[in-house]
Protein backbone atom coordinates (compact mmCIF):
# COMPACT_ATOMS: atom_id res chain seq x y z
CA UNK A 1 -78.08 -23.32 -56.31
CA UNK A 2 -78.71 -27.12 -56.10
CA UNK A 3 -76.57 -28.04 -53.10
CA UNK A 4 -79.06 -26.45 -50.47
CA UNK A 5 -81.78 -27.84 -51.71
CA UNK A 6 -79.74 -31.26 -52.08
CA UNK A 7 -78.67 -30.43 -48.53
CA UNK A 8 -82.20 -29.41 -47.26
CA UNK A 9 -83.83 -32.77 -49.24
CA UNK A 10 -81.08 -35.00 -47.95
CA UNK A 11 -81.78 -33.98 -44.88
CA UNK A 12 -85.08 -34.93 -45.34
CA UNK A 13 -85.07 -38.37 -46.81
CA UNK A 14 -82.69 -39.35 -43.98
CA UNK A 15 -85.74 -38.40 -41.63
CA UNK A 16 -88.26 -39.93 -44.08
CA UNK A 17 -85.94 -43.20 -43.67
CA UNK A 18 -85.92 -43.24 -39.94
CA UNK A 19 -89.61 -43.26 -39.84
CA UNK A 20 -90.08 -46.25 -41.98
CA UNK A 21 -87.03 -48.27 -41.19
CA UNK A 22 -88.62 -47.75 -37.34
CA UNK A 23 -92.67 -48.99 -39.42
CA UNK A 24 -90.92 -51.43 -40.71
CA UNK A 25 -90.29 -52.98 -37.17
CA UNK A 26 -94.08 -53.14 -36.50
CA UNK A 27 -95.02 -53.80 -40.46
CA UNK A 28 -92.29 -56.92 -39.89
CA UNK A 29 -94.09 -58.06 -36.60
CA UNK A 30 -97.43 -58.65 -38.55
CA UNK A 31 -96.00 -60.11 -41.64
CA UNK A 32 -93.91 -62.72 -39.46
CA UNK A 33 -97.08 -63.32 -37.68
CA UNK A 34 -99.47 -63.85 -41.38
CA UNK A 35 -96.10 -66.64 -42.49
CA UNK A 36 -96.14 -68.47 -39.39
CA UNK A 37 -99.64 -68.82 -39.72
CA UNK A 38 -100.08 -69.99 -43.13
CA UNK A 39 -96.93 -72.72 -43.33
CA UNK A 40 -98.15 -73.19 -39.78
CA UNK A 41 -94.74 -72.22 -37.96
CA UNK A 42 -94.30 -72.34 -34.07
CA UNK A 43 -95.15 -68.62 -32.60
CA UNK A 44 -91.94 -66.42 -31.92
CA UNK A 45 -91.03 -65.62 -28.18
CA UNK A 46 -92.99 -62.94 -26.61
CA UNK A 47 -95.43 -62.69 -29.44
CA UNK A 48 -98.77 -62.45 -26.99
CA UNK A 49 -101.19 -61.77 -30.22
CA UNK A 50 -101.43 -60.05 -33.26
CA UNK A 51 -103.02 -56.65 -31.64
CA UNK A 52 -101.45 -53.52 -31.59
CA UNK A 53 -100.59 -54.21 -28.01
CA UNK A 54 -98.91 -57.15 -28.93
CA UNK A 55 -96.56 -55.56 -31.24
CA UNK A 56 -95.54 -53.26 -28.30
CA UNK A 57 -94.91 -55.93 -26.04
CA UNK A 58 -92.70 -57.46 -28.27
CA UNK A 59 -90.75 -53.97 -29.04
CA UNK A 60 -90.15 -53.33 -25.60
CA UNK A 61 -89.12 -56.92 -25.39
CA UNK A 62 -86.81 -56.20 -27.99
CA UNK A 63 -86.20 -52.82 -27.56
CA UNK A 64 -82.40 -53.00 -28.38
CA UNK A 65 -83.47 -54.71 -32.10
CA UNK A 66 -86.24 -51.95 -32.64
CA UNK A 67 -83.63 -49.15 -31.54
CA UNK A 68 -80.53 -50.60 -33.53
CA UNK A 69 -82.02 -51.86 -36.73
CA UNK A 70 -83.03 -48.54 -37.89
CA UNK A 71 -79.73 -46.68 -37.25
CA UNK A 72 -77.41 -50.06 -38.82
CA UNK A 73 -80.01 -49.45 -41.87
CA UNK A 74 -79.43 -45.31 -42.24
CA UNK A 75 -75.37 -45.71 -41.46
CA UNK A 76 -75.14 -48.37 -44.07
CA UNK A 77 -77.01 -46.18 -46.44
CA UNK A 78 -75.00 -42.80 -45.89
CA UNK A 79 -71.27 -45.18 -46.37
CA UNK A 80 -72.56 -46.85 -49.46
CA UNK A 81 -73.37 -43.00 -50.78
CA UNK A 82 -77.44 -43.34 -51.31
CA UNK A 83 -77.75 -39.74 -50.37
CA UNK A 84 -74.50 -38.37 -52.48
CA UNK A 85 -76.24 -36.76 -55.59
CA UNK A 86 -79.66 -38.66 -55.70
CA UNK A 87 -81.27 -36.41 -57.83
CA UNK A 88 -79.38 -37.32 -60.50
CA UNK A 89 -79.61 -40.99 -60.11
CA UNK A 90 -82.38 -43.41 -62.69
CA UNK A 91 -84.37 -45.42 -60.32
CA UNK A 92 -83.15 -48.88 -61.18
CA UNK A 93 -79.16 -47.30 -60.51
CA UNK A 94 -81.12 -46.40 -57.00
CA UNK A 95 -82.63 -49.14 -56.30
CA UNK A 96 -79.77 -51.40 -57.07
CA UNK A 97 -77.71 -49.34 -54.47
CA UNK A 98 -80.32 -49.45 -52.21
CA UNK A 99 -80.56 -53.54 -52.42
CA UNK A 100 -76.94 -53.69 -51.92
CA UNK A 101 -76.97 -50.97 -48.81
CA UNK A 102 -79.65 -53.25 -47.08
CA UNK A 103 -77.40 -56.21 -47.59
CA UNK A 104 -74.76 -54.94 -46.07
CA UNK A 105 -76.86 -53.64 -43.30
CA UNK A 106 -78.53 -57.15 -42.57
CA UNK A 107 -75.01 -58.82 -42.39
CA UNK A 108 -74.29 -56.00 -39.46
CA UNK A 109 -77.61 -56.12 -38.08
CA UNK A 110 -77.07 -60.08 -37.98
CA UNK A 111 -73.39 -59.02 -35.95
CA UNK A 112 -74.94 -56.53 -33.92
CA UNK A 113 -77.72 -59.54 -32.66
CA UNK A 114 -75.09 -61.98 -31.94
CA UNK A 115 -72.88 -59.38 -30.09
CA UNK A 116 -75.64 -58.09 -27.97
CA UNK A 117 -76.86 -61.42 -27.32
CA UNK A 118 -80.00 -61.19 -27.83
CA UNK A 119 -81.78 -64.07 -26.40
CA UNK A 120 -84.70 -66.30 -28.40
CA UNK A 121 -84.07 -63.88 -31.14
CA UNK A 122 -86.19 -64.98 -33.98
CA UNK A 123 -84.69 -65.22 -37.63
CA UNK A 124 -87.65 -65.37 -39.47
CA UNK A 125 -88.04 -62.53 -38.00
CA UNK A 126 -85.22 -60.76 -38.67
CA UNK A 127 -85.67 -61.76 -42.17
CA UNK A 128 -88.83 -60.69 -42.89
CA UNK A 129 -87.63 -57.19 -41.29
CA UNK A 130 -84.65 -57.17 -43.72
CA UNK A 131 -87.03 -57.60 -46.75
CA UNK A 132 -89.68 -55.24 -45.47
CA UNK A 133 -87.21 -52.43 -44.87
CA UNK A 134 -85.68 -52.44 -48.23
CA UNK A 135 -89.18 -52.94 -49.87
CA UNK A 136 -90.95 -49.44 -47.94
CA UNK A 137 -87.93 -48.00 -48.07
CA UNK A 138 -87.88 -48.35 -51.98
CA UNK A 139 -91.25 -47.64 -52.13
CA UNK A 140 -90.81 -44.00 -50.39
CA UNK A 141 -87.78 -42.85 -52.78
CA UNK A 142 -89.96 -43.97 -55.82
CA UNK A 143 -92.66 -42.14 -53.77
CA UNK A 144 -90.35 -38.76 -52.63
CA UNK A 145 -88.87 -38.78 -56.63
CA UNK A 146 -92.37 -39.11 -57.93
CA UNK A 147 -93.85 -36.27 -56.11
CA UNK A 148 -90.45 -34.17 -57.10
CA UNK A 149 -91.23 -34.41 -60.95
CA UNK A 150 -94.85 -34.29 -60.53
CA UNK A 151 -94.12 -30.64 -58.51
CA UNK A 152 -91.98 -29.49 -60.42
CA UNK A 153 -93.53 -30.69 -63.89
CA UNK A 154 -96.61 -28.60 -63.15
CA UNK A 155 -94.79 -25.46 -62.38
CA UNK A 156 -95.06 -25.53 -58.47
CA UNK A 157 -91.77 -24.53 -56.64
CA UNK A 158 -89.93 -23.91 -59.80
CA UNK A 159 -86.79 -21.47 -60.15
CA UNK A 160 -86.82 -19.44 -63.72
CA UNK A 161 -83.23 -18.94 -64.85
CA UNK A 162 -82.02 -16.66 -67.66
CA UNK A 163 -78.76 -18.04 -69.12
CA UNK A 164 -76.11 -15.94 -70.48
CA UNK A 165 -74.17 -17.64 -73.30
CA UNK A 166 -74.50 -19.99 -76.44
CA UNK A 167 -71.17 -21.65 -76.29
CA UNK A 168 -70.31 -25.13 -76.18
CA UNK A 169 -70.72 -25.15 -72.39
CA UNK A 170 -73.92 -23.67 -72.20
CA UNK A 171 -75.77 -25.96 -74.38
CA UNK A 172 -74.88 -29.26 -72.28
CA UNK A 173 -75.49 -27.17 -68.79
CA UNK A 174 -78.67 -26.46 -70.85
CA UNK A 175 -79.30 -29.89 -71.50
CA UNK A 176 -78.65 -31.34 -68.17
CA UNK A 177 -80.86 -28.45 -66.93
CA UNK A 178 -83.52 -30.28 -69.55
CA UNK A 179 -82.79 -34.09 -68.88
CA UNK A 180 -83.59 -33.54 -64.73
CA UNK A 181 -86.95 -32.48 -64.13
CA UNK A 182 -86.98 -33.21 -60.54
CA UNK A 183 -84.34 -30.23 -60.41
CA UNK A 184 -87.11 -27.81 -60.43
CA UNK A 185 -85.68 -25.58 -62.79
CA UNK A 186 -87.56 -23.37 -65.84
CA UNK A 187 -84.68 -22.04 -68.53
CA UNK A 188 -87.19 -18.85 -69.58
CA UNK A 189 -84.24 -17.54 -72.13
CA UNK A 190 -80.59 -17.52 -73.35
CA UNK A 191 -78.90 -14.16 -73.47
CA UNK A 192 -75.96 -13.63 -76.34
CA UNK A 193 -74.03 -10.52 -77.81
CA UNK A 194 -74.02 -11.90 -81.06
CA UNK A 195 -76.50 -10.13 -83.04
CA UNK A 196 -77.61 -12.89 -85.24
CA UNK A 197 -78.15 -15.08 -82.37
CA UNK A 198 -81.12 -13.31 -81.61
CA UNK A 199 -84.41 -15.46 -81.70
CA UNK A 200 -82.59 -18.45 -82.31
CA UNK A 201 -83.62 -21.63 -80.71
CA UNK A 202 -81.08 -23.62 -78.71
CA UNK A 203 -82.29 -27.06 -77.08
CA UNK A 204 -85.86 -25.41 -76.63
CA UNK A 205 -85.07 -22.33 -75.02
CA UNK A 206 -84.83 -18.88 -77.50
CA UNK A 207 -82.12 -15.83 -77.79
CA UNK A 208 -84.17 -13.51 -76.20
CA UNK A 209 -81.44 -10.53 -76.00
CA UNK A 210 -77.47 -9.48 -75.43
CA UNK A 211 -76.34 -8.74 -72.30
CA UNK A 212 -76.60 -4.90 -72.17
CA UNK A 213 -80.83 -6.03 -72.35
CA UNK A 214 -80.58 -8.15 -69.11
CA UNK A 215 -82.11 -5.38 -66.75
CA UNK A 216 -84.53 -4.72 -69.44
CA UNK A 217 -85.53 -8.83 -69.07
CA UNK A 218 -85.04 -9.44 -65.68
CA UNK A 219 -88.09 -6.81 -65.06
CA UNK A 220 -90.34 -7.88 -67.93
CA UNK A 221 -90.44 -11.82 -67.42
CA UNK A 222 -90.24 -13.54 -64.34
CA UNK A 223 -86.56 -14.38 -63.88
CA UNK A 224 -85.25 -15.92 -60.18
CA UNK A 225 -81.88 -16.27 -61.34
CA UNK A 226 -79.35 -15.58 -64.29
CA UNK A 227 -76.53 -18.29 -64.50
CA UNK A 228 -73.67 -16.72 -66.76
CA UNK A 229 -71.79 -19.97 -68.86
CA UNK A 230 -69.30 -17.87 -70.41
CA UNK A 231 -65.64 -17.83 -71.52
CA UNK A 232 -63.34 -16.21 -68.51
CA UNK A 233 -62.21 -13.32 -70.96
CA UNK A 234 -66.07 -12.24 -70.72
CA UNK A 235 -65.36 -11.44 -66.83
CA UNK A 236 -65.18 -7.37 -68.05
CA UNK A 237 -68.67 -7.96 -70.36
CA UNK A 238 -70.72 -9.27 -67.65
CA UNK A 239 -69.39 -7.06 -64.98
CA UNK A 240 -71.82 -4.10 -65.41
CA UNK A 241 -74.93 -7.23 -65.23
CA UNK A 242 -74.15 -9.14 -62.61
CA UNK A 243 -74.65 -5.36 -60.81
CA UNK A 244 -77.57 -4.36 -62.55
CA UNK A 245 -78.94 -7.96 -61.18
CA UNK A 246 -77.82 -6.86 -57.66
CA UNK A 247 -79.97 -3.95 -57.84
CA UNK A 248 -83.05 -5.36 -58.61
CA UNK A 249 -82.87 -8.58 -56.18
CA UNK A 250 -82.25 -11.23 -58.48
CA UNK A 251 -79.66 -14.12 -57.83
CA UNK A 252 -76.71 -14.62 -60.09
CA UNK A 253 -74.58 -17.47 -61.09
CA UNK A 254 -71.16 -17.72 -62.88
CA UNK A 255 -69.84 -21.11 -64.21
CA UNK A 256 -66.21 -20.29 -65.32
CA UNK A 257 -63.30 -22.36 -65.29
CA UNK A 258 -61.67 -20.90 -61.63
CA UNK A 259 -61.02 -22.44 -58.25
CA UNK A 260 -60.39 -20.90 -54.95
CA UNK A 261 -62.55 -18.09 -55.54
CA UNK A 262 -62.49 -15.63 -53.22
CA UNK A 263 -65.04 -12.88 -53.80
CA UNK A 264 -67.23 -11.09 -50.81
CA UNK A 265 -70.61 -12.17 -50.41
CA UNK A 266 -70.10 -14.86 -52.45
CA UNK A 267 -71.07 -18.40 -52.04
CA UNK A 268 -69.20 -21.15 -54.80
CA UNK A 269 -71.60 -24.34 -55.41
CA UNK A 270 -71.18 -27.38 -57.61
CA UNK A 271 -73.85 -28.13 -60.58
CA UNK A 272 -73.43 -31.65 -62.01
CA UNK A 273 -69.68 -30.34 -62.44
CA UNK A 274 -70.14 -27.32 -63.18
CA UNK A 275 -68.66 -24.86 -60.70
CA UNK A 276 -70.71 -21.45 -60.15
CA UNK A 277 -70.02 -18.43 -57.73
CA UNK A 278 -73.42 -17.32 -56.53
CA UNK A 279 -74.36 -13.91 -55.48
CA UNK A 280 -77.67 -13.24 -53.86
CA UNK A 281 -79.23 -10.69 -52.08
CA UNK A 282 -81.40 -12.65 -50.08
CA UNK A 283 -80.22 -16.10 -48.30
CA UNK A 284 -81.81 -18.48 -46.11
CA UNK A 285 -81.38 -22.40 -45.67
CA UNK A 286 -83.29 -24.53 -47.35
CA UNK A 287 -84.78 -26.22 -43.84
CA UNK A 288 -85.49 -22.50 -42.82
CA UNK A 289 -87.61 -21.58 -46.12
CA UNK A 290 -89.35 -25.08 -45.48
CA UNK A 291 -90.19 -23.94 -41.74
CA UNK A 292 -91.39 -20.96 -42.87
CA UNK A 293 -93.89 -22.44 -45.41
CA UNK A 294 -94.61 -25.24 -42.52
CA UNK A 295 -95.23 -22.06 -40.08
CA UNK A 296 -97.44 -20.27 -42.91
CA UNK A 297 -99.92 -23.02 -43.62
CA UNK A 298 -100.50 -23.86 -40.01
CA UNK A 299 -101.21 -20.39 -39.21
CA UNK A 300 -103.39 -19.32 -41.96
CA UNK A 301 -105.18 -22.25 -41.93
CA UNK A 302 -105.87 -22.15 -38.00
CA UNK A 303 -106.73 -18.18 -38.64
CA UNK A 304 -109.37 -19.78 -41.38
CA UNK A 305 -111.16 -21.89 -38.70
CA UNK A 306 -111.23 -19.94 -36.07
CA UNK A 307 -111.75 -16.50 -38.33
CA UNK A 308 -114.80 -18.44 -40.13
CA UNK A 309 -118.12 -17.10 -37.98
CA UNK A 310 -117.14 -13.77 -38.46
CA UNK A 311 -116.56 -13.91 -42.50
CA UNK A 312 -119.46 -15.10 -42.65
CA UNK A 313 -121.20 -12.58 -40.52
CA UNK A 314 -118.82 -9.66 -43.12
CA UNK A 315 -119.81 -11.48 -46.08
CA UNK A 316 -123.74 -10.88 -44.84
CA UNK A 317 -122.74 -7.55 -43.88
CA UNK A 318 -121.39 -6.19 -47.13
CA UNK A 319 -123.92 -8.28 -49.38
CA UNK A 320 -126.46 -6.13 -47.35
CA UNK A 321 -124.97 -2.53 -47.09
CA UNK A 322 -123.78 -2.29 -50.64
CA UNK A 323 -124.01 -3.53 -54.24
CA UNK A 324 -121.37 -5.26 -55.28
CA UNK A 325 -119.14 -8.68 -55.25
CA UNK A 326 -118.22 -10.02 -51.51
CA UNK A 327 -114.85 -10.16 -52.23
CA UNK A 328 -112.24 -7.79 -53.81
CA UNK A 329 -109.91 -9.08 -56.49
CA UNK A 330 -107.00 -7.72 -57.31
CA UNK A 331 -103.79 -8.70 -59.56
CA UNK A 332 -101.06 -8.23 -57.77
CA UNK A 333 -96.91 -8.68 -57.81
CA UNK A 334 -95.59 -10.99 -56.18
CA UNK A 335 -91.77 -12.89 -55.91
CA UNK A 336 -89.82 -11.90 -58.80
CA UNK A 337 -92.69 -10.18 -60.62
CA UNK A 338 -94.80 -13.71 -60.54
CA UNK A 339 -98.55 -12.23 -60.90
CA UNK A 340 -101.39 -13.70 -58.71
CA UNK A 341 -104.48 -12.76 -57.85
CA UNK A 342 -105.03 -11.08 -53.99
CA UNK A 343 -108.01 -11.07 -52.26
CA UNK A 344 -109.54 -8.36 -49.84
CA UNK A 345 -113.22 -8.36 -47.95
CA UNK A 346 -114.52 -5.61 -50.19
CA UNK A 347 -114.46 -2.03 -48.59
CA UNK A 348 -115.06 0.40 -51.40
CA UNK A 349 -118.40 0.47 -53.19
CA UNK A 350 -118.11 -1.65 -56.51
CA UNK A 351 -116.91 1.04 -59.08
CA UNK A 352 -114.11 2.15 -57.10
CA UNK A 353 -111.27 1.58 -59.66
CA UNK A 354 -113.04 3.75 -61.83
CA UNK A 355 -113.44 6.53 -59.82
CA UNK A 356 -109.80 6.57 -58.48
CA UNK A 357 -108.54 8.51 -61.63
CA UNK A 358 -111.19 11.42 -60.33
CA UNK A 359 -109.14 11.53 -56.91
CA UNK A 360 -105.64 11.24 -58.12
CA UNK A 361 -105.14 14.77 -57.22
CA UNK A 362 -106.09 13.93 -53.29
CA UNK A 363 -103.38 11.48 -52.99
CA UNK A 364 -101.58 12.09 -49.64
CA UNK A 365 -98.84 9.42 -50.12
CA UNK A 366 -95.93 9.97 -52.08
CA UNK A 367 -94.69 7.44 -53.87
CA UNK A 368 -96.44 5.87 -56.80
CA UNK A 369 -98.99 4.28 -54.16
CA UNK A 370 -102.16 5.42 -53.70
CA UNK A 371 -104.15 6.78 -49.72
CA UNK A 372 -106.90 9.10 -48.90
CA UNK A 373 -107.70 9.26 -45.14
CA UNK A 374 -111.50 10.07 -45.88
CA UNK A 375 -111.72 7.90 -49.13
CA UNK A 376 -115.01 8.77 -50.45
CA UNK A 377 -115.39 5.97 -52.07
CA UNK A 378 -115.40 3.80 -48.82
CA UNK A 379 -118.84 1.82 -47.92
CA UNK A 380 -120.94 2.33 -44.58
CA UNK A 381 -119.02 -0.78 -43.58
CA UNK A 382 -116.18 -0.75 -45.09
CA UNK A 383 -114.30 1.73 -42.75
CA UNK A 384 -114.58 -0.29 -39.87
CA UNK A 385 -113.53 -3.22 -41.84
CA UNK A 386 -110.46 -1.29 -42.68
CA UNK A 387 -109.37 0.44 -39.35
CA UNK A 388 -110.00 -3.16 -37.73
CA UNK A 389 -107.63 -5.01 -40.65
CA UNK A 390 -110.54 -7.50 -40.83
CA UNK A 391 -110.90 -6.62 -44.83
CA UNK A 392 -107.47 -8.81 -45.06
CA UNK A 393 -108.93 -11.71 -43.63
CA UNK A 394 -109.61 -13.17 -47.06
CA UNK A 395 -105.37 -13.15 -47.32
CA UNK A 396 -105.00 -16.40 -45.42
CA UNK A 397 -106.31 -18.15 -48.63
CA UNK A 398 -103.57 -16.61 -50.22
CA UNK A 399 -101.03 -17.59 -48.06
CA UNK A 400 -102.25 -21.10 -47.96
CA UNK A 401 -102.27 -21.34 -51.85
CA UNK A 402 -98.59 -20.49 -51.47
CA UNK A 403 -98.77 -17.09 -53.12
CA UNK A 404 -98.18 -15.01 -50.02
CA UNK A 405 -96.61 -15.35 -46.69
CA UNK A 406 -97.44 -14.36 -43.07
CA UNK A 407 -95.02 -11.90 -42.95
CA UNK A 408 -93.17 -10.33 -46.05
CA UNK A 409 -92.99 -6.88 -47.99
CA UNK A 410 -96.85 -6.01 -49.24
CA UNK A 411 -97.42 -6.95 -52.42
CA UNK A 412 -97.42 -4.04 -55.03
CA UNK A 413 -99.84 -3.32 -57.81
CA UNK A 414 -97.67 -3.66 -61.29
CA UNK A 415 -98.44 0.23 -61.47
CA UNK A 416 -96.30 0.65 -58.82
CA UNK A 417 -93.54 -1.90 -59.41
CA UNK A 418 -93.45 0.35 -63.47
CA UNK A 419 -92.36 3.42 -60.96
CA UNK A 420 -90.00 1.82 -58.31
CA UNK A 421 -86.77 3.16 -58.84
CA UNK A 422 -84.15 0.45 -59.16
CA UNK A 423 -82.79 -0.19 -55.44
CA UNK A 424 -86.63 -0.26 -54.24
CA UNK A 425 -87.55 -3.74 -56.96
CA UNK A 426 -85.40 -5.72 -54.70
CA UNK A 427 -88.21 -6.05 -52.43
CA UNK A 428 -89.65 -8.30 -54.76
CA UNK A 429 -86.84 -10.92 -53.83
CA UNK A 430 -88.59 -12.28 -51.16
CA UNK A 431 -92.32 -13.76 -51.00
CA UNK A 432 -94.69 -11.20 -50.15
CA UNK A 433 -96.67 -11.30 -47.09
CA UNK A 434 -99.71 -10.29 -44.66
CA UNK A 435 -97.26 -7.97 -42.34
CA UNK A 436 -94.00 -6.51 -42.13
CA UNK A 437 -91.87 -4.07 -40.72
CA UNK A 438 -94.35 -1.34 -42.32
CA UNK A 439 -97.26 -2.09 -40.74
CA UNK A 440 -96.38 -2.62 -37.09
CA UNK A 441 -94.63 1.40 -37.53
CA UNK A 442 -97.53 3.32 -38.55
CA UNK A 443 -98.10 2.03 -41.96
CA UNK A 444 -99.37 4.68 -44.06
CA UNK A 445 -97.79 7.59 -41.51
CA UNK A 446 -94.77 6.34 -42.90
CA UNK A 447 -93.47 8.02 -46.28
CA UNK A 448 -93.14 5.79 -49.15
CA UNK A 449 -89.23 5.51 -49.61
CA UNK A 450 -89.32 4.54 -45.58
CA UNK A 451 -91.63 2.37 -46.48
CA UNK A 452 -89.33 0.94 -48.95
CA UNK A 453 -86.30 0.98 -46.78
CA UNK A 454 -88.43 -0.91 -43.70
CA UNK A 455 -89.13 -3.81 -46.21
CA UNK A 456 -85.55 -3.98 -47.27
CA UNK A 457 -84.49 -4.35 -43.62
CA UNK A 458 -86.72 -6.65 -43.25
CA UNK A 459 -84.92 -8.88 -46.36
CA UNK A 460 -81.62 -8.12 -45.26
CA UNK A 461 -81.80 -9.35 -41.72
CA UNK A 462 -84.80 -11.86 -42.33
CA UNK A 463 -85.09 -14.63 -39.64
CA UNK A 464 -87.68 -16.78 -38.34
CA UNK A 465 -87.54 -15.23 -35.05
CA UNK A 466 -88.06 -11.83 -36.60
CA UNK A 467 -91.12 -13.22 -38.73
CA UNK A 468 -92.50 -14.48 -34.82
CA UNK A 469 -91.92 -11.41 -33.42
CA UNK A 470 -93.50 -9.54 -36.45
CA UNK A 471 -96.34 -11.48 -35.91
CA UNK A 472 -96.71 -11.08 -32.53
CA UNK A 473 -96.52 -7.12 -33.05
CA UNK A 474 -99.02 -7.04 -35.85
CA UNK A 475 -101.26 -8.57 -33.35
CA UNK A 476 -100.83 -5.57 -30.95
CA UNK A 477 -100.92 -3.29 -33.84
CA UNK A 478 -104.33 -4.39 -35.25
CA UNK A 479 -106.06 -4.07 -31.80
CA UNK A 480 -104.96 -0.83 -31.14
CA UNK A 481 -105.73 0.06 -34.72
CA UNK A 482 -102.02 2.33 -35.26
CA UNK A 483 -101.96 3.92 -38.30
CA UNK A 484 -104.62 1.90 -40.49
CA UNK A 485 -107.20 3.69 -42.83
């Protein structure tokens, strides 16, 4: 659970550390330029001026210094353990290890100088890089943990767990859940089969139910994960669950006291000391989740920019043709049930909602969705809007508020998700998107359970190749106009 993301951060940092320990070089060259000044100091060798061109004359003077320094810092670093279980570190215990790491790494760097010979090698210099490399670099981990808490504190990238158990184990994994906000993790509930536990209180989080009422949970409350802290003889009780859990998409977790696990599809982790087998229906890396999110902001924001002339020649449009708001808002479900709010270039004349109950009987999907070819309800514009996809355009501000991605299952209305039979809520394990398997086959030519099936293909072999080529199909797709209404 945490060692991805502690692998995906770590990774992170070390590359957030290699940029500044590589500033620091240039910072250092100014700095030792300002000192010399002021206590009037003889210049250093090859220091032309204090111009930007100056500081890269002196770099590629000292190239070896500028190439070397950085790497002595991030090696000292990574054998003095700064990146072993930061998370869990106070910033003073940080900082104290970072003082000591940069230390150490001056007393190479000094080695590695005299070793290279290095000539007219300046040690003011070298000390004033020493002190501004431990100084920005302790400045960005008070920055990175900052930004962590303030994230996570306000909801953003958080992952809801329901926790099974009450025992004396489950309150301090509880607590330590409690005590770390820069974990990013939201304990919604506790789960226990003792009757009167129900509605009790236990470090802030309440009894909401036994374990035969997990399902029941899982798909009334927003739940990414349930973490089961429970006595070994339980293994039998929680069986029938964990299942239940694997049906409808969600992520499990079992902290029991066994090693050397060896269960299929299962991946064993370490939290704080507590050892958990994980089983998830959907897995990705932490660096390829990131790339994705990287990939979906540059793209919908680019399809903003360029996209913006004609929005504003279909806002006009529909303002003019029909009465009515520009924009169509919808609530929608998104990852794990999390509700948001979708947004669609109106097609349909205002009262359109309304008037759907009167056309129920024309459906021609199956399925609890809802598609008439020849919708009355549709506007003078609004057809063209729809065959040409351009009444999704508004769905880039969607994806760049994070609530949708480029390419991911369609997100259903909660209508829908109340008549999905069990296998087809696992769709709602991954983010959902713009495009996806459905709508570069023929969309709604496709019967619903296909439709269902596409999407879980789509979560089962997910890759960010397959989201590029997805993309590049949808493209086709939407200038042919295949299968849209």
């Amino acid at each position: 659970m945490l060692s991805d993301k502690d692998k995906f951060i770590t990774t992170l940092m070390k590359f957030l550390d290699i940029l500044v320990l590589f500033s620091s070089f240039f910072v250092a060259y100014f700095l030792d330029e300002v000192i010399r000044h002021i206590f009037e100091i003889n210049v250093k060798a090859y220091a032309i001026d204090t111009t930007i061109q100056g500081a890269f004359f002196f770099t590629q003077k000292y190239w070896m210094m500028f190439l070397g320094f950085p790497f002595i810092w991030l090696i000292l670093f990574h054998l003095n353990g700064l990146y072993i279980n930061f998370r869990l570190r106070s910033i003073p215990e940080l900082l104290k290890l970072l003082f000591i790491s940069s230390i150490w790494a001056g007393f190479v760097a000094g080695s590695f100088i005299f070793m290279s010979k290095i000539e007219m090698a300046s040690r003011l210099f070298f000390l004033v890089y020493s002190v501004t490399a431990f100084l920005l670099v302790a400045l960005e981990k008070i920055g990175f943990n900052y930004l962590l808490e303030q994230i996570h504190s306000k909801g953003y990238y958080q992952e809801n767990l329901l926790i099974v158990g009450t025992n004396k184990r489950a309150v301090e994994f509880i607590r330590r859940v409690n005590n770390h906000a820069s974990w990013g993790l939201h304990i919604v509930g506790l789960v226990d089969d003792e009757p009167d536990h129900f509605g009790k209180t236990i470090e802030g989080a309440r009894v909401v139910g036994r374990i035969q009422d997990i399902p029941f949970i899982v798909n009334r409350l927003v739940i990414d994960r349930v973490i089961f802290v429970v006595p070994r003889l339980w293994l039998d009780r929680i069986e029938e669950a964990i299942l239940e859990c694997e049906k409808l998409g969600v992520a499990t977790s079992i902290s029991l006291d066994l090693y050397n696990l060896h269960i299929a599809k299962a991946h064993q982790t370490d939290f704080d000391g507590f050892p958990l087998l994980e089983f998830k229906t959907f897995y990705a890396k932490e660096w390829q989740l990131f790339l994705k999110r990287i990939m979906d902001i540059i793209v919908s924001f680019t399809a903003i920019v360029f996209f913006s002339p004609l929005m504003l020649i279909v806002a006009i449009l529909i303002k003019a043709t029909s009465k009515g708001p520009i924009l169509f808002r919808q609530e929608r479900v998104g990852l794990n049930g999390r509700r948001f709010t979708l947004y669609k270039f109106r097609s349909m004349v205002a009262d359109a909602e309304e008037l759907k109950a009167k056309l129920i009987d024309h459906n021609e999907m199956d399925g609890p969705v809802f598609k008439i070819e020849k919708d009355p309800r549709i506007t003078p514009i609004g057809s063209f809007l729809r065959r040409t996809s351009i009444d999704e355009l508004p769905q880039f501000f969607n994806v760049l508020a994070g609530d949708m991605s480029i390419v991911g299952p369609r997100p259903p209305l909660k209508s829908e998700v109340e008549n999905y039979q069990v296998w087809q809520r696992r769709r709602l394990s991954l983010k959902p998107g713009i495009t996806c398997i459905w709508q570069v086959s023929g969309r709604n030519r496709i019967s619903f359970e296909n439709w269902m099936k596409m999407d879980l293909e789509y979560i089962d072999n997910w890759s960010l190749w397959l989201d590029m080529k997805l993309m590049a199909r949808t493209f086709v797709t939407v200038v042919v106009g295949y299968g849209a209404r």
